[in-house]
PDB file of N, CA and C in Angstrom:
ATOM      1  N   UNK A   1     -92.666  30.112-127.687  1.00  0.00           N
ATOM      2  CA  UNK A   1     -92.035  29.011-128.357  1.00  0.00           C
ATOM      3  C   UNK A   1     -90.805  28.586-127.540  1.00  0.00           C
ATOM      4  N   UNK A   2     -90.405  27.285-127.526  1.00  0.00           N
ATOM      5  CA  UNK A   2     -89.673  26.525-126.484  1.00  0.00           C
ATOM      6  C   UNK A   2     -88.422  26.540-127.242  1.00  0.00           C
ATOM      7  N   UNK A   3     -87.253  26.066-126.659  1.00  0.00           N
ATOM      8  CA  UNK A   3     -86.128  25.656-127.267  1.00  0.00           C
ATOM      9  C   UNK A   3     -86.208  24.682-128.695  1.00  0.00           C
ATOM     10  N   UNK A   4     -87.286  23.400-127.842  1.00  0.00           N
ATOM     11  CA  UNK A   4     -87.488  22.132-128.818  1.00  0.00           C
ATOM     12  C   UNK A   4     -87.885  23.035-129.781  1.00  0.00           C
ATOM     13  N   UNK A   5     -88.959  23.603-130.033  1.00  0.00           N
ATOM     14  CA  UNK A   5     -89.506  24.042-130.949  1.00  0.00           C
ATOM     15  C   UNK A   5     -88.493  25.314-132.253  1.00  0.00           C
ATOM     16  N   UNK A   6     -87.977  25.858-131.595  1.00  0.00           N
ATOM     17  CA  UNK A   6     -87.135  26.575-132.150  1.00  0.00           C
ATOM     18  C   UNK A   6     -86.452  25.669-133.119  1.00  0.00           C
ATOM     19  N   UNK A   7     -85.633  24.466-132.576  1.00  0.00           N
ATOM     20  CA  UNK A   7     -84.551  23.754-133.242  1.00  0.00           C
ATOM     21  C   UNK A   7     -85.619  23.105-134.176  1.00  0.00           C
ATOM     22  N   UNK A   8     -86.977  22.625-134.138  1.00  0.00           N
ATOM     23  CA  UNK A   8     -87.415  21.907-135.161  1.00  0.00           C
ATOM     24  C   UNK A   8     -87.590  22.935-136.387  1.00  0.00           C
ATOM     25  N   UNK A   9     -87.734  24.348-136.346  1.00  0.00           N
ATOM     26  CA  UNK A   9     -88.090  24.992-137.255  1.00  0.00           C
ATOM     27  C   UNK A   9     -86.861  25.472-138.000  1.00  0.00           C
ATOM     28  N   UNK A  10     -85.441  25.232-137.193  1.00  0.00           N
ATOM     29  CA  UNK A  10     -84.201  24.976-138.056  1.00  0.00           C
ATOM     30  C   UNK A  10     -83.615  24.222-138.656  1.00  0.00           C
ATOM     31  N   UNK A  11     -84.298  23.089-137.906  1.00  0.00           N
ATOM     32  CA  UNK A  11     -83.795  21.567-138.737  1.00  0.00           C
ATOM     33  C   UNK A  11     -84.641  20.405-138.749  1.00  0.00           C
ATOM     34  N   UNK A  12     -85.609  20.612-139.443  1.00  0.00           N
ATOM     35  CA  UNK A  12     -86.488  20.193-140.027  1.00  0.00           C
ATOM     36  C   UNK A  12     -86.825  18.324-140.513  1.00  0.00           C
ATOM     37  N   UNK A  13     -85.743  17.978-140.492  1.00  0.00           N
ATOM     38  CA  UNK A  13     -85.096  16.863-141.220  1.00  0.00           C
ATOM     39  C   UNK A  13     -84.313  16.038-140.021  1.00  0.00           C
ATOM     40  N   UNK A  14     -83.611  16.651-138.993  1.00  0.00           N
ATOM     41  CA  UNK A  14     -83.000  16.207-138.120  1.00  0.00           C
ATOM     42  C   UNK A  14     -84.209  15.361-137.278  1.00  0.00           C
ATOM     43  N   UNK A  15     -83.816  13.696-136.641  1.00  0.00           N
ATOM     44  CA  UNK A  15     -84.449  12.960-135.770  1.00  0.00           C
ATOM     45  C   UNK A  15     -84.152  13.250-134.526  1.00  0.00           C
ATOM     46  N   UNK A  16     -84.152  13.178-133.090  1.00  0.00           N
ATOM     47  CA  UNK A  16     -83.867  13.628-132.322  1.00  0.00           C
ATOM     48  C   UNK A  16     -83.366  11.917-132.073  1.00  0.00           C
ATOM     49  N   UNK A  17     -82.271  11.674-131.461  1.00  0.00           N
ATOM     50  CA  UNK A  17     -81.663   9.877-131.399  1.00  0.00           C
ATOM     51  C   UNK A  17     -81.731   9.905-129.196  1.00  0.00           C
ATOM     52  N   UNK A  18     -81.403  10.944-128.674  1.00  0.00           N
ATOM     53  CA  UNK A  18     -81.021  11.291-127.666  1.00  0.00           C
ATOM     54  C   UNK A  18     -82.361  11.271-126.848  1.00  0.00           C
ATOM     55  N   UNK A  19     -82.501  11.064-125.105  1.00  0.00           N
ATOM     56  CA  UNK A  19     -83.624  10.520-125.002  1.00  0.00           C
ATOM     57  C   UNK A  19     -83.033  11.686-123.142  1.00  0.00           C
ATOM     58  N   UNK A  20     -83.817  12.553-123.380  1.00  0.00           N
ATOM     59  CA  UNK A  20     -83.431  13.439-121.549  1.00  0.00           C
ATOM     60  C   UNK A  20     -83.274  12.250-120.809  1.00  0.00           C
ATOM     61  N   UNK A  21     -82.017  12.945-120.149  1.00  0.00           N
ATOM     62  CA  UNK A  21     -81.610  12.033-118.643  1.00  0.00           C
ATOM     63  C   UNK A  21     -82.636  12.295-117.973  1.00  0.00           C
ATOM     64  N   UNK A  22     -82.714  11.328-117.253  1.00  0.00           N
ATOM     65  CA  UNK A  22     -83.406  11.888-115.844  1.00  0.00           C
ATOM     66  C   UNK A  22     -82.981  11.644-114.507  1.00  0.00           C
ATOM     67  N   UNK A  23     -83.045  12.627-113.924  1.00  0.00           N
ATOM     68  CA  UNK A  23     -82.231  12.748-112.386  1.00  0.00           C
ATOM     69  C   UNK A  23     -83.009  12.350-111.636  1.00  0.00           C
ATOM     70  N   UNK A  24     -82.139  11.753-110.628  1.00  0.00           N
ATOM     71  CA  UNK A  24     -82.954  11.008-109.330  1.00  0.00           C
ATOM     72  C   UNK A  24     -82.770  12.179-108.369  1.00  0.00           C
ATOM     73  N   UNK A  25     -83.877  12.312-107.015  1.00  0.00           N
ATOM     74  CA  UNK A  25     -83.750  12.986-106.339  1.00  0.00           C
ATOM     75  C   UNK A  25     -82.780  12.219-105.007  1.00  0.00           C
ATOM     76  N   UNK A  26     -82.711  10.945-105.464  1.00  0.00           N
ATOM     77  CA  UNK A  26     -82.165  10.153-103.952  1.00  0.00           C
ATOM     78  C   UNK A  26     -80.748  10.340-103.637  1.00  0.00           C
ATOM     79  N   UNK A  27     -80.576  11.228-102.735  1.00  0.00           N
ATOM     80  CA  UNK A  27     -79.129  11.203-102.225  1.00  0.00           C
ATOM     81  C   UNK A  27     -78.081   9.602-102.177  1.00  0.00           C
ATOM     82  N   UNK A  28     -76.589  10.621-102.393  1.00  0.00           N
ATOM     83  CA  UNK A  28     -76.082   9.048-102.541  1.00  0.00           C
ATOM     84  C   UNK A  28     -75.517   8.967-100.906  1.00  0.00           C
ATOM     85  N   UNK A  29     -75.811   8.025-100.049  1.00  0.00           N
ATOM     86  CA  UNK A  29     -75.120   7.473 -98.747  1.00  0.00           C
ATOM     87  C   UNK A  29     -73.736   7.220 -98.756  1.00  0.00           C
ATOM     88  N   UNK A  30     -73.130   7.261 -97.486  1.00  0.00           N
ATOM     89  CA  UNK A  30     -71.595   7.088 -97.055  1.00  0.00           C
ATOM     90  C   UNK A  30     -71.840   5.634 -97.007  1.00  0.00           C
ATOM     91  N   UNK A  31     -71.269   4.615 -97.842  1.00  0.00           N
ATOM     92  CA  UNK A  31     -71.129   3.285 -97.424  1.00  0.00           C
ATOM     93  C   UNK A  31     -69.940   2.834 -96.788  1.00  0.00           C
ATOM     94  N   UNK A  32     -70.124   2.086 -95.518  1.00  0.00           N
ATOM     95  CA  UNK A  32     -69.044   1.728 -94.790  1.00  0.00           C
ATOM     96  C   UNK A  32     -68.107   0.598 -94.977  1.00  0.00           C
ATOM     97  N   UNK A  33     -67.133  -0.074 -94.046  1.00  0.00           N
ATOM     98  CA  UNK A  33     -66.777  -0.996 -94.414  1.00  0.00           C
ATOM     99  C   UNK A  33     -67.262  -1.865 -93.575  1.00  0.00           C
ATOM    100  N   UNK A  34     -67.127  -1.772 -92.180  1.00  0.00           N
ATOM    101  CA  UNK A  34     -68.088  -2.516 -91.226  1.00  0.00           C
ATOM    102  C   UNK A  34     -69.407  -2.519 -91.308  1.00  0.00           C
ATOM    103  N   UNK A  35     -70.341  -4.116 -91.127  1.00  0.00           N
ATOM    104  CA  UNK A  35     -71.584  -4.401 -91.495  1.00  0.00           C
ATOM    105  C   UNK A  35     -72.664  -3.529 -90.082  1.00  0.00           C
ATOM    106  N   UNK A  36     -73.743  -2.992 -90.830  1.00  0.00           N
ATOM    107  CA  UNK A  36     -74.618  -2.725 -90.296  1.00  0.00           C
ATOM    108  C   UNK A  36     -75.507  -3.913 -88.846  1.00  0.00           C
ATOM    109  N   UNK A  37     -75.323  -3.410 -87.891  1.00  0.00           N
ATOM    110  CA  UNK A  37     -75.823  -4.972 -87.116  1.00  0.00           C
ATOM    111  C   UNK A  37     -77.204  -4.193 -87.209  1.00  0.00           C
ATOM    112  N   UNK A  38     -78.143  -5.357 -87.365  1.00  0.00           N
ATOM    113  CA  UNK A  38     -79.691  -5.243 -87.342  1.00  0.00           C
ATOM    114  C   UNK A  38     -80.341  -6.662 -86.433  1.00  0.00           C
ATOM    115  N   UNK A  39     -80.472  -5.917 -85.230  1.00  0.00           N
ATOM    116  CA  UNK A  39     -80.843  -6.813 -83.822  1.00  0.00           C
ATOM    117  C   UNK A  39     -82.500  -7.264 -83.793  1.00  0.00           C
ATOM    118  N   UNK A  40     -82.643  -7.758 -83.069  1.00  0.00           N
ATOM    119  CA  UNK A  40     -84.204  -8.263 -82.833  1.00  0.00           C
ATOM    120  C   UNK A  40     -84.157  -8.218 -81.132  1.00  0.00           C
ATOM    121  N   UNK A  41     -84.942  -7.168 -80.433  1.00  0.00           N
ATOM    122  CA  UNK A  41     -85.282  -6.873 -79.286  1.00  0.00           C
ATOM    123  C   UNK A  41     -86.871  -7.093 -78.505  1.00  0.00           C
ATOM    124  N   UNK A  42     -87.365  -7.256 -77.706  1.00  0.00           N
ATOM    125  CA  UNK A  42     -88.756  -6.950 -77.658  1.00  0.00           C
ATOM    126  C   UNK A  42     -88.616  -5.567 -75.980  1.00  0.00           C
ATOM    127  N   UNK A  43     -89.569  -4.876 -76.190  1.00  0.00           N
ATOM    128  CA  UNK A  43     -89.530  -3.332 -75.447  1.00  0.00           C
ATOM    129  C   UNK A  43     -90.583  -3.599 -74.854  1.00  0.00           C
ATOM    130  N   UNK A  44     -91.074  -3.214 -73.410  1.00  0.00           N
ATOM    131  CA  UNK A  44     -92.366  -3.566 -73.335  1.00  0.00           C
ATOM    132  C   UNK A  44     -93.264  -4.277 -74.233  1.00  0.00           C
ATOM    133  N   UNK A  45     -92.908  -5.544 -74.132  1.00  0.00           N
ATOM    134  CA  UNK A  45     -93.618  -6.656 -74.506  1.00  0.00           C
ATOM    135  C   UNK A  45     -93.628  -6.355 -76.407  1.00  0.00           C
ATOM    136  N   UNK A  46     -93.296  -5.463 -76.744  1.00  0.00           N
ATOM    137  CA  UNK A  46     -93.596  -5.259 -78.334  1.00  0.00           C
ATOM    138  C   UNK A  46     -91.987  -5.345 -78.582  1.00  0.00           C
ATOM    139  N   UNK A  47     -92.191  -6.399 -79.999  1.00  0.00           N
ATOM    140  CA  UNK A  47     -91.303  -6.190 -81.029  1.00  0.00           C
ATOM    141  C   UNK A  47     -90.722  -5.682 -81.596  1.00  0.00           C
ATOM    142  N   UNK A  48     -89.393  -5.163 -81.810  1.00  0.00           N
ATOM    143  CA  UNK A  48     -88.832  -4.126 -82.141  1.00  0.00           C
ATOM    144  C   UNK A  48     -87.319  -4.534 -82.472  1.00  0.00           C
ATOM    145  N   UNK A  49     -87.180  -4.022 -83.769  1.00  0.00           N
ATOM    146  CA  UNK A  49     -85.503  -4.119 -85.030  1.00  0.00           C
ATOM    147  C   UNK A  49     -84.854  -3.019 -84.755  1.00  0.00           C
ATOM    148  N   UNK A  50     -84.120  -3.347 -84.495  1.00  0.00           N
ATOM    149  CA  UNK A  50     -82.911  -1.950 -83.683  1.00  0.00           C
ATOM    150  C   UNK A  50     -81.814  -2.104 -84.974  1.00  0.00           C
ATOM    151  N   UNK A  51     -81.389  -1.129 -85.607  1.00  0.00           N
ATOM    152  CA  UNK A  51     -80.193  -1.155 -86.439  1.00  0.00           C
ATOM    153  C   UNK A  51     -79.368  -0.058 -85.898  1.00  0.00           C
ATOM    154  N   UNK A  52     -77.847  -0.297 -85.945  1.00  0.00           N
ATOM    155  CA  UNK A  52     -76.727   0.368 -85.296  1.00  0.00           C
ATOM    156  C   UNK A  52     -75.615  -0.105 -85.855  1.00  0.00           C
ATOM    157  N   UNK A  53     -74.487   0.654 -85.852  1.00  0.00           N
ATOM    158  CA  UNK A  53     -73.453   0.713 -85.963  1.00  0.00           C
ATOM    159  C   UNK A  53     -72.949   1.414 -87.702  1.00  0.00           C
ATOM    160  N   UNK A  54     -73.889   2.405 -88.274  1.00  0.00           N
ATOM    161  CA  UNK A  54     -73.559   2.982 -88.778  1.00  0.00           C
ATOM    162  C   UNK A  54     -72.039   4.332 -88.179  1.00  0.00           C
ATOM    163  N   UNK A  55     -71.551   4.458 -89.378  1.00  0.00           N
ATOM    164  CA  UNK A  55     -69.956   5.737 -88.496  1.00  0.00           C
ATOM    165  C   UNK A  55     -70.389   7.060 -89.515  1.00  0.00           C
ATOM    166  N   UNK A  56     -71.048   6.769 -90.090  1.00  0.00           N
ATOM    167  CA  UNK A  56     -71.335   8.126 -91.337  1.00  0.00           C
ATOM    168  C   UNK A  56     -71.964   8.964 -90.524  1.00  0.00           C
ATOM    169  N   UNK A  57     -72.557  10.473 -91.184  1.00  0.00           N
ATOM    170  CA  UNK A  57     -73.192  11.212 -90.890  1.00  0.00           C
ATOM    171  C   UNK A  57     -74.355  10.999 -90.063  1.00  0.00           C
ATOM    172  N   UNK A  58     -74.794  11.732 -89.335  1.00  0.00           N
ATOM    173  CA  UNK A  58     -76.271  11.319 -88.685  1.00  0.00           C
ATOM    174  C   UNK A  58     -76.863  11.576 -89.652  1.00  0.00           C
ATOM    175  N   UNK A  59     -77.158  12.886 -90.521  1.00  0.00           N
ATOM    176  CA  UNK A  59     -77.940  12.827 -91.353  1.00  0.00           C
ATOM    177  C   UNK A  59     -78.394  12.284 -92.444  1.00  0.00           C
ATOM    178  N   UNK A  60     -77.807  11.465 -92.809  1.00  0.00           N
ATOM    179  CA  UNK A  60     -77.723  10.057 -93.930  1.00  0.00           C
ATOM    180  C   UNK A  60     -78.161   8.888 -93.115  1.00  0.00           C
ATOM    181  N   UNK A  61     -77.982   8.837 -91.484  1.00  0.00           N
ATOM    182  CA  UNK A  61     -78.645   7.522 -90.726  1.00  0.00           C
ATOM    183  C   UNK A  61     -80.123   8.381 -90.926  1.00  0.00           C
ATOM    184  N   UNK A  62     -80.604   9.363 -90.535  1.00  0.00           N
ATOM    185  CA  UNK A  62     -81.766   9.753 -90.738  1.00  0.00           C
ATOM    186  C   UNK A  62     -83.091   9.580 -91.948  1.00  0.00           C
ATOM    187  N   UNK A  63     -82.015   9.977 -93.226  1.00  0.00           N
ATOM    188  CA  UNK A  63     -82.545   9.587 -93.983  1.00  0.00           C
ATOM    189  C   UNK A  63     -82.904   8.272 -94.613  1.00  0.00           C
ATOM    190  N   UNK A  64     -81.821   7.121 -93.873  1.00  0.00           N
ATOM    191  CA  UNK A  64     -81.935   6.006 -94.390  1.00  0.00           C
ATOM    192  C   UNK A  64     -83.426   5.357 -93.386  1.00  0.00           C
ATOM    193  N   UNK A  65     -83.413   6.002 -92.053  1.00  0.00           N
ATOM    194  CA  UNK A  65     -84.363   5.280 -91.144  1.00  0.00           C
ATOM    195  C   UNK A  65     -85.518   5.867 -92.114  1.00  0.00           C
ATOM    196  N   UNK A  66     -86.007   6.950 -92.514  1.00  0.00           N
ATOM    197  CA  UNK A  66     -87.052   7.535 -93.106  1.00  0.00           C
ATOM    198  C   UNK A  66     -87.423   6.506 -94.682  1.00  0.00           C
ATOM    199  N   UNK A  67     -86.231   6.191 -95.272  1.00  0.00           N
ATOM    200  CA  UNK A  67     -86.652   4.996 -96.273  1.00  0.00           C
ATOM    201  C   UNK A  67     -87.150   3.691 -95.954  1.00  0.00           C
ATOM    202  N   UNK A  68     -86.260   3.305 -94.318  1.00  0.00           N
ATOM    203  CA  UNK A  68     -86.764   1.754 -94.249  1.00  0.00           C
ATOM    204  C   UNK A  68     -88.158   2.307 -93.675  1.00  0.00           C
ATOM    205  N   UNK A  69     -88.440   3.171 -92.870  1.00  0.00           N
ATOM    206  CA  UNK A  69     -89.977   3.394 -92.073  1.00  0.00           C
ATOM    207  C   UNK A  69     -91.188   3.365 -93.763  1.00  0.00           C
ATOM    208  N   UNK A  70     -91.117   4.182 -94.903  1.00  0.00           N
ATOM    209  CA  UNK A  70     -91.445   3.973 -95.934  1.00  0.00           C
ATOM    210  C   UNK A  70     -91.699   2.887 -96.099  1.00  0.00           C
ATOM    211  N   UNK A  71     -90.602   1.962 -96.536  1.00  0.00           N
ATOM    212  CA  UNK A  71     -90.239   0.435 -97.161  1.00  0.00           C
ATOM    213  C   UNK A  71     -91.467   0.353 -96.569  1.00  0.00           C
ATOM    214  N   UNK A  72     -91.577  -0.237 -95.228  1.00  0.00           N
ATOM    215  CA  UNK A  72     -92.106  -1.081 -94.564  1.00  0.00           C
ATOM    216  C   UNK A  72     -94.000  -0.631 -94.185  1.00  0.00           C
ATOM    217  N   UNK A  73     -93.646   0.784 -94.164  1.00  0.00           N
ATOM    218  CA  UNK A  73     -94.785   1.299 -93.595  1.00  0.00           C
ATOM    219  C   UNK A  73     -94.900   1.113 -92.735  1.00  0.00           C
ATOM    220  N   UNK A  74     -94.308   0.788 -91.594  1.00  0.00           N
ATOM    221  CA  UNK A  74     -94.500   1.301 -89.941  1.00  0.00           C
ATOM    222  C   UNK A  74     -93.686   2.340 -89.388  1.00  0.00           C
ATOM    223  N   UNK A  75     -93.936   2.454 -88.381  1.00  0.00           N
ATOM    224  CA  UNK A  75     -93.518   3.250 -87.263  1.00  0.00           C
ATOM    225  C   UNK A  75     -91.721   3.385 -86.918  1.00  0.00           C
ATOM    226  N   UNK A  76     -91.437   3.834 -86.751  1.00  0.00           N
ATOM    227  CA  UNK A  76     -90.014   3.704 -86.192  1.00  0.00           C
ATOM    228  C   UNK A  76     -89.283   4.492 -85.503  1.00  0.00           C
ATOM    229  N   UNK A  77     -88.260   5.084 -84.954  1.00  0.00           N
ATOM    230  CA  UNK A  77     -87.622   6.140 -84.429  1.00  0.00           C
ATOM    231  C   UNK A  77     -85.837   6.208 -84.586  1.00  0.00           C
ATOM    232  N   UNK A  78     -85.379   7.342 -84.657  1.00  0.00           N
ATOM    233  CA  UNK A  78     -84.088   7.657 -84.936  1.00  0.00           C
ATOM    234  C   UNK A  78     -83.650   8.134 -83.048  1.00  0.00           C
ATOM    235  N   UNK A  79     -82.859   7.497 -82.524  1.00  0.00           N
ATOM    236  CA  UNK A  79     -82.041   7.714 -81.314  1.00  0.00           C
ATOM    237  C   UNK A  79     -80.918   7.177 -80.923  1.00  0.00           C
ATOM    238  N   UNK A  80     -79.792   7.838 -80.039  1.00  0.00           N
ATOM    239  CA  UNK A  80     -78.776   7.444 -79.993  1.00  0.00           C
ATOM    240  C   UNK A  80     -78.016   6.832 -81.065  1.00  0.00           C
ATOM    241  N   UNK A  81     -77.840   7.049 -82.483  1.00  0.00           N
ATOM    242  CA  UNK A  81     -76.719   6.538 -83.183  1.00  0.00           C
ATOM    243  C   UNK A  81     -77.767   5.032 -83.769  1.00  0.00           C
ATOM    244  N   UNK A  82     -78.924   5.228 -83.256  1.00  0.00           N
ATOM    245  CA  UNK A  82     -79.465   3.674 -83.819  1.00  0.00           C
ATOM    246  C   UNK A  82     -80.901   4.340 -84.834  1.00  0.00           C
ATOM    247  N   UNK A  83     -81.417   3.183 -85.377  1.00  0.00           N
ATOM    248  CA  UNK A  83     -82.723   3.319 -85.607  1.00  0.00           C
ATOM    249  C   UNK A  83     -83.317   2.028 -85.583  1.00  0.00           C
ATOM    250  N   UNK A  84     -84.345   2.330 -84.562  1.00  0.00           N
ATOM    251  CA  UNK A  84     -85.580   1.761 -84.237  1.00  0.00           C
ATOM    252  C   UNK A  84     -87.032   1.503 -84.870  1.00  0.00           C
ATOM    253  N   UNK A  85     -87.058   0.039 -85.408  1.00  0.00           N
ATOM    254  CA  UNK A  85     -88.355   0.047 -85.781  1.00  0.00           C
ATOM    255  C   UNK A  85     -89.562  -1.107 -85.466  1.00  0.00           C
ATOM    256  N   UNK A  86     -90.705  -0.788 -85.124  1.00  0.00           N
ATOM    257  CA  UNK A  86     -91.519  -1.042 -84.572  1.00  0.00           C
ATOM    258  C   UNK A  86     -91.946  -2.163 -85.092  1.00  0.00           C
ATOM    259  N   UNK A  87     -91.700  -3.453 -85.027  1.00  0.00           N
ATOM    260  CA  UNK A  87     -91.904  -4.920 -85.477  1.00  0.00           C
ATOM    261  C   UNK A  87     -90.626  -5.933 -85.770  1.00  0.00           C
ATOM    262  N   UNK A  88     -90.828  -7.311 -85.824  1.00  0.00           N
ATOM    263  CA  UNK A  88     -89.953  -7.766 -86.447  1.00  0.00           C
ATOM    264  C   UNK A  88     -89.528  -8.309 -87.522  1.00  0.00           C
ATOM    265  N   UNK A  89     -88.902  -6.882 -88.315  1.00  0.00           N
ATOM    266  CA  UNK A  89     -88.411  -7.013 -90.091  1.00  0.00           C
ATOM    267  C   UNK A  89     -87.092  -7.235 -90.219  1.00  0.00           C
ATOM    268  N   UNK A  90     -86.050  -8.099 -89.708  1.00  0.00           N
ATOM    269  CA  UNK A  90     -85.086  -8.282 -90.174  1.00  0.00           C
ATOM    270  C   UNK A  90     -84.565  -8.527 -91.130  1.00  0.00           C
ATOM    271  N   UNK A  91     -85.589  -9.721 -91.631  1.00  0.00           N
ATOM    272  CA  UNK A  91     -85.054 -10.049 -93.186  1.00  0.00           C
ATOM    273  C   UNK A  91     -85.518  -8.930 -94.100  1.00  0.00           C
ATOM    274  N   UNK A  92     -86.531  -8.084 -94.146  1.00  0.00           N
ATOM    275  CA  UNK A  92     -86.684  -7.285 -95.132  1.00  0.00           C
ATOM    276  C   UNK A  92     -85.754  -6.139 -95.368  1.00  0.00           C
ATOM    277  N   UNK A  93     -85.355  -5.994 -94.011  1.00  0.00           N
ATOM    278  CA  UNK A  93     -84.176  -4.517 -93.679  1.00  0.00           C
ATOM    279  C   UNK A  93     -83.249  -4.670 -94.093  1.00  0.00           C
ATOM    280  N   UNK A  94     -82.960  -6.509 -93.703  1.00  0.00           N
ATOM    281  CA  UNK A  94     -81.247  -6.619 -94.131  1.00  0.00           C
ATOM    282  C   UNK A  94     -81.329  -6.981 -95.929  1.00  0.00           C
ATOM    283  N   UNK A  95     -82.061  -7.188 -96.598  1.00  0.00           N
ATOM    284  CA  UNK A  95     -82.460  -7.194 -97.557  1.00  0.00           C
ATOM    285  C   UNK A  95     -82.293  -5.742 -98.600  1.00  0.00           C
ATOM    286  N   UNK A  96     -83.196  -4.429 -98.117  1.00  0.00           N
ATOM    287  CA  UNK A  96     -83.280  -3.670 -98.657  1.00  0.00           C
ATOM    288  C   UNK A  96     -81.618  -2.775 -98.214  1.00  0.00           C
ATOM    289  N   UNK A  97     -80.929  -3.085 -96.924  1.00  0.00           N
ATOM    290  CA  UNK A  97     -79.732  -2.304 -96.779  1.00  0.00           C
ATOM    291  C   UNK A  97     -78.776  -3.445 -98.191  1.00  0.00           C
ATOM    292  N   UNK A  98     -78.630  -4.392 -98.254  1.00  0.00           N
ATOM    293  CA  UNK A  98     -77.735  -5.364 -99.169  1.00  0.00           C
ATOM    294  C   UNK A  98     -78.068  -4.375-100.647  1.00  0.00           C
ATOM    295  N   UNK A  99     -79.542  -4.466-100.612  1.00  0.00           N
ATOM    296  CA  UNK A  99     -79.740  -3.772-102.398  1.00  0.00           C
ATOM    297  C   UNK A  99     -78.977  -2.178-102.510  1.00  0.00           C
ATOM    298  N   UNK A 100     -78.689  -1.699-101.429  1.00  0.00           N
ATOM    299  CA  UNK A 100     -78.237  -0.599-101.078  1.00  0.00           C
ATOM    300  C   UNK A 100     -77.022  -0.536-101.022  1.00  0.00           C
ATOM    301  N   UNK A 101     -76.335  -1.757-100.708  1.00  0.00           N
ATOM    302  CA  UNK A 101     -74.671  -1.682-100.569  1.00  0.00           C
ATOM    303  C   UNK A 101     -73.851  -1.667 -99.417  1.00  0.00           C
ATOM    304  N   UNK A 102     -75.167  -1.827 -98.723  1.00  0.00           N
ATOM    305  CA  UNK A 102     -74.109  -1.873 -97.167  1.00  0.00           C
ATOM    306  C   UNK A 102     -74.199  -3.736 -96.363  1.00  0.00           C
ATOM    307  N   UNK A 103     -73.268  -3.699 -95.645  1.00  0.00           N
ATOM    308  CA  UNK A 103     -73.127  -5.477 -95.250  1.00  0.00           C
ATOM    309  C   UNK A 103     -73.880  -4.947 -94.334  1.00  0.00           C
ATOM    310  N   UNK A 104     -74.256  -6.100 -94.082  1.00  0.00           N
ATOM    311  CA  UNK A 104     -75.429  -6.793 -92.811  1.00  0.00           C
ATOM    312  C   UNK A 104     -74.815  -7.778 -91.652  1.00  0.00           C
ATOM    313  N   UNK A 105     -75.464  -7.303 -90.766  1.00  0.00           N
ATOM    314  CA  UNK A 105     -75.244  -8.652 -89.688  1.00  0.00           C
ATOM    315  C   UNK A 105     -76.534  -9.097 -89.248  1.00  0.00           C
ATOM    316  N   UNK A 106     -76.373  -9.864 -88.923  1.00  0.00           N
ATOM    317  CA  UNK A 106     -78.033 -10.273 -87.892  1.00  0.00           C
ATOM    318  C   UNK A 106     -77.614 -10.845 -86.330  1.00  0.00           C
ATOM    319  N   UNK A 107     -78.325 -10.264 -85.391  1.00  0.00           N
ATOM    320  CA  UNK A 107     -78.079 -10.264 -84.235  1.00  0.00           C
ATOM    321  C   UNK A 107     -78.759 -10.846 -83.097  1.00  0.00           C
ATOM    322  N   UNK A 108     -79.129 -11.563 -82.549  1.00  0.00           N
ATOM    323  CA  UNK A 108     -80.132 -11.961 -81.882  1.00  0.00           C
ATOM    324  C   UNK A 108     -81.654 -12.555 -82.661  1.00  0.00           C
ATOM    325  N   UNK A 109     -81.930 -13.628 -82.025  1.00  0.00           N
ATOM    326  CA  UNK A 109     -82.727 -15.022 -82.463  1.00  0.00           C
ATOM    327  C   UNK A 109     -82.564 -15.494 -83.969  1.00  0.00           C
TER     328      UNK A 109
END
């Protein structure tokens, strides 16, 4: 027998009004004050969104490249202080970083 169950067999009469929190697993990010620049490059002939100028942790740039690679469902890579992703999503990136709380720039074309 569970907790719930215990308390119903003491109070019988009592409604329960209260509804479990529920916890998010999503870490909260260092938001900066300077805007995120999110560039438009092409690399050997392929398309490619370079974002940089995060100052926080690497490991929070990591995790954020691992959400936009999600978002988007492509490919991408974490190097040098940037993250790299494989097409050109600017507006969706600078989009999903805004719902997130961080400023945007846009950089090239």
């Amino acid at each position: 027998m569970d907790l719930q169950d215990q308390l119903k067999n003491l109070f019988p009469d009592h409604v329960s009004s209260e509804e479990p929190a529920e916890e998010t697993n999503e870490p909260t990010l260092w938001l900066q004050d300077d805007p995120l620049i999110c560039k438009y490059e092409k690399r050997k002939g392929k398309a490619t969104t370079i974002i940089e100028g995060y100052t926080g942790a690497d490991s929070d740039f990591k995790q954020l490249a691992k959400e936009i690679k999600q978002l988007l469902s492509v490919g991408g890579s974490f190097k040098n202080d940037q993250i790299i992703i494989q097409g050109d999503y600017r507006d969706r990136i600078m989009k999903f970083l805004q719902e997130k709380g961080f400023k945007t720039k846009r950089v090239g074309g």
